[in-house]
Protein backbone atom coordinates (compact mmCIF):
# COMPACT_ATOMS: atom_id res chain seq x y z
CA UNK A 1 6.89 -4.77 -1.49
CA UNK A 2 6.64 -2.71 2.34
CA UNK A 3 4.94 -4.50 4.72
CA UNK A 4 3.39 -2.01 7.10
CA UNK A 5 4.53 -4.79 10.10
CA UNK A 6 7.14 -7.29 8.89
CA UNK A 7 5.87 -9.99 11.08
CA UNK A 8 2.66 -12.54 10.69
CA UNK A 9 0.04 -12.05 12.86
CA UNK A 10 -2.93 -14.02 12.82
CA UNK A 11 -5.63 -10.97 14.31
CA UNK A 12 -4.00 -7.86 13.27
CA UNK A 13 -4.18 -4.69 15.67
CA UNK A 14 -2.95 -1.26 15.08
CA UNK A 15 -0.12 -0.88 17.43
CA UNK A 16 0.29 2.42 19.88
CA UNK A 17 3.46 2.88 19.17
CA UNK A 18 5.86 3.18 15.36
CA UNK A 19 8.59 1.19 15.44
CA UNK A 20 11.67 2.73 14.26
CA UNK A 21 12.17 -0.02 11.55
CA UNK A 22 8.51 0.80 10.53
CA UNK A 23 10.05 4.46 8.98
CA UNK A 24 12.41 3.02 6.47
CA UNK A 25 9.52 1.47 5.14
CA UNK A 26 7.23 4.20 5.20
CA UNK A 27 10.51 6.12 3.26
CA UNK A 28 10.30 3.66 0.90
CA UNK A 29 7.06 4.41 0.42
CA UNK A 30 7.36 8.14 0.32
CA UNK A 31 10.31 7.61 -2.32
CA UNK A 32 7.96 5.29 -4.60
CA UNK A 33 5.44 7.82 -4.70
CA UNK A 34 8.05 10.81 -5.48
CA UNK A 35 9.27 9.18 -8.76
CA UNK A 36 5.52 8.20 -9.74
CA UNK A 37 5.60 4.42 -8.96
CA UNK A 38 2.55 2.77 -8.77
CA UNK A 39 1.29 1.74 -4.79
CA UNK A 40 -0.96 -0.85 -4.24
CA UNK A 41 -2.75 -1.14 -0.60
CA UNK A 42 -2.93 -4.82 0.09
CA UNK A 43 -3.72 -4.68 3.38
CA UNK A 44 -3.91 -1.99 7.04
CA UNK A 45 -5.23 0.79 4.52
CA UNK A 46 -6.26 3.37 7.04
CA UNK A 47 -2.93 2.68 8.75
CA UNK A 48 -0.60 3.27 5.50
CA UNK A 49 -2.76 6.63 5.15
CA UNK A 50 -1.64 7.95 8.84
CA UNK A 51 1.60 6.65 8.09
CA UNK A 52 2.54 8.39 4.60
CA UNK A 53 -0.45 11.21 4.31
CA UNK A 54 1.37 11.39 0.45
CA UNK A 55 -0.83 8.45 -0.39
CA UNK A 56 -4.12 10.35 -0.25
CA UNK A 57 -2.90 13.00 -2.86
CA UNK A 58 -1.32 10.38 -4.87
CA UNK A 59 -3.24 9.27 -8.46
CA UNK A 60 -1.46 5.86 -8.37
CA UNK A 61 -2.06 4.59 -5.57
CA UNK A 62 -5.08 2.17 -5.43
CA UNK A 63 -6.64 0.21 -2.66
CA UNK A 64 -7.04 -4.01 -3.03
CA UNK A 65 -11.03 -3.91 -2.06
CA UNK A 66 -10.78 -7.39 -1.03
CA UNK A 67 -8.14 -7.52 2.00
CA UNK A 68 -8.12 -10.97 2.11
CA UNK A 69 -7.12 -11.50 -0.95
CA UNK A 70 -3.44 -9.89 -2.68
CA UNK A 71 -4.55 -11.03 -5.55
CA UNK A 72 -3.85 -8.16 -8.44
CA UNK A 73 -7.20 -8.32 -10.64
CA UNK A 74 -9.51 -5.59 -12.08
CA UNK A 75 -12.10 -6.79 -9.49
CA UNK A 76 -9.74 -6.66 -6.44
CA UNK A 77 -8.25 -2.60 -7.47
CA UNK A 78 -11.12 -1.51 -10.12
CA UNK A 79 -10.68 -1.12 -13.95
CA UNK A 80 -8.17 1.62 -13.55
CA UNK A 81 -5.99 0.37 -10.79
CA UNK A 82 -5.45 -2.58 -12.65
CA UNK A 83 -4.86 -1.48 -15.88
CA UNK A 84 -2.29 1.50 -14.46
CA UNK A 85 -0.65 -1.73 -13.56
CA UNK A 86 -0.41 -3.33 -16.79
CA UNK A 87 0.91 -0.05 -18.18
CA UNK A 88 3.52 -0.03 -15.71
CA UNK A 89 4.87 -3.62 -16.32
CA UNK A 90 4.17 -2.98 -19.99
């Protein structure tokens, strides 16, 4: 789990600026994708895409539809997001 900012915010804004802790995660990211892990996009989509521009070329990574919710369902990341996810914890 990468949080894009590791801190609770109750109105989230893009910040102006990248933090330099902000990279490792984004590493972590890029690493994840590199061995074929499978991302899911909870939440600041269009930020994680400027962030790591891997994600947009990547076939499993899948957006959560619902931002509100994190929960991991076939309605919140679509048929195949959600069952690329079973395979992987099968």
């Amino acid at each position: 789990m990468v949080e894009f900012h590791g801190y609770h915010s109750e109105s989230y804004t893009t910040m102006p600026i990248t933090l330099p802790s902000q990279q490792y995660g984004f590493w972590l990211v890029r690493e994840a994708i590199s061995r074929g892990a499978v991302v899911l996009v909870m939440r600041a989509e269009r930020d994680w895409h400027i962030a790591v521009p891997e994600l947009a070329v990547c076939d499993k990574v899948f957006a959560n539809r619902v931002p509100q919710s994190s929960s991991i369902t076939a309605g919140n990341y679509g048929v195949k997001g959600f069952r690329t996810v079973v395979a992987a914890l099968s």
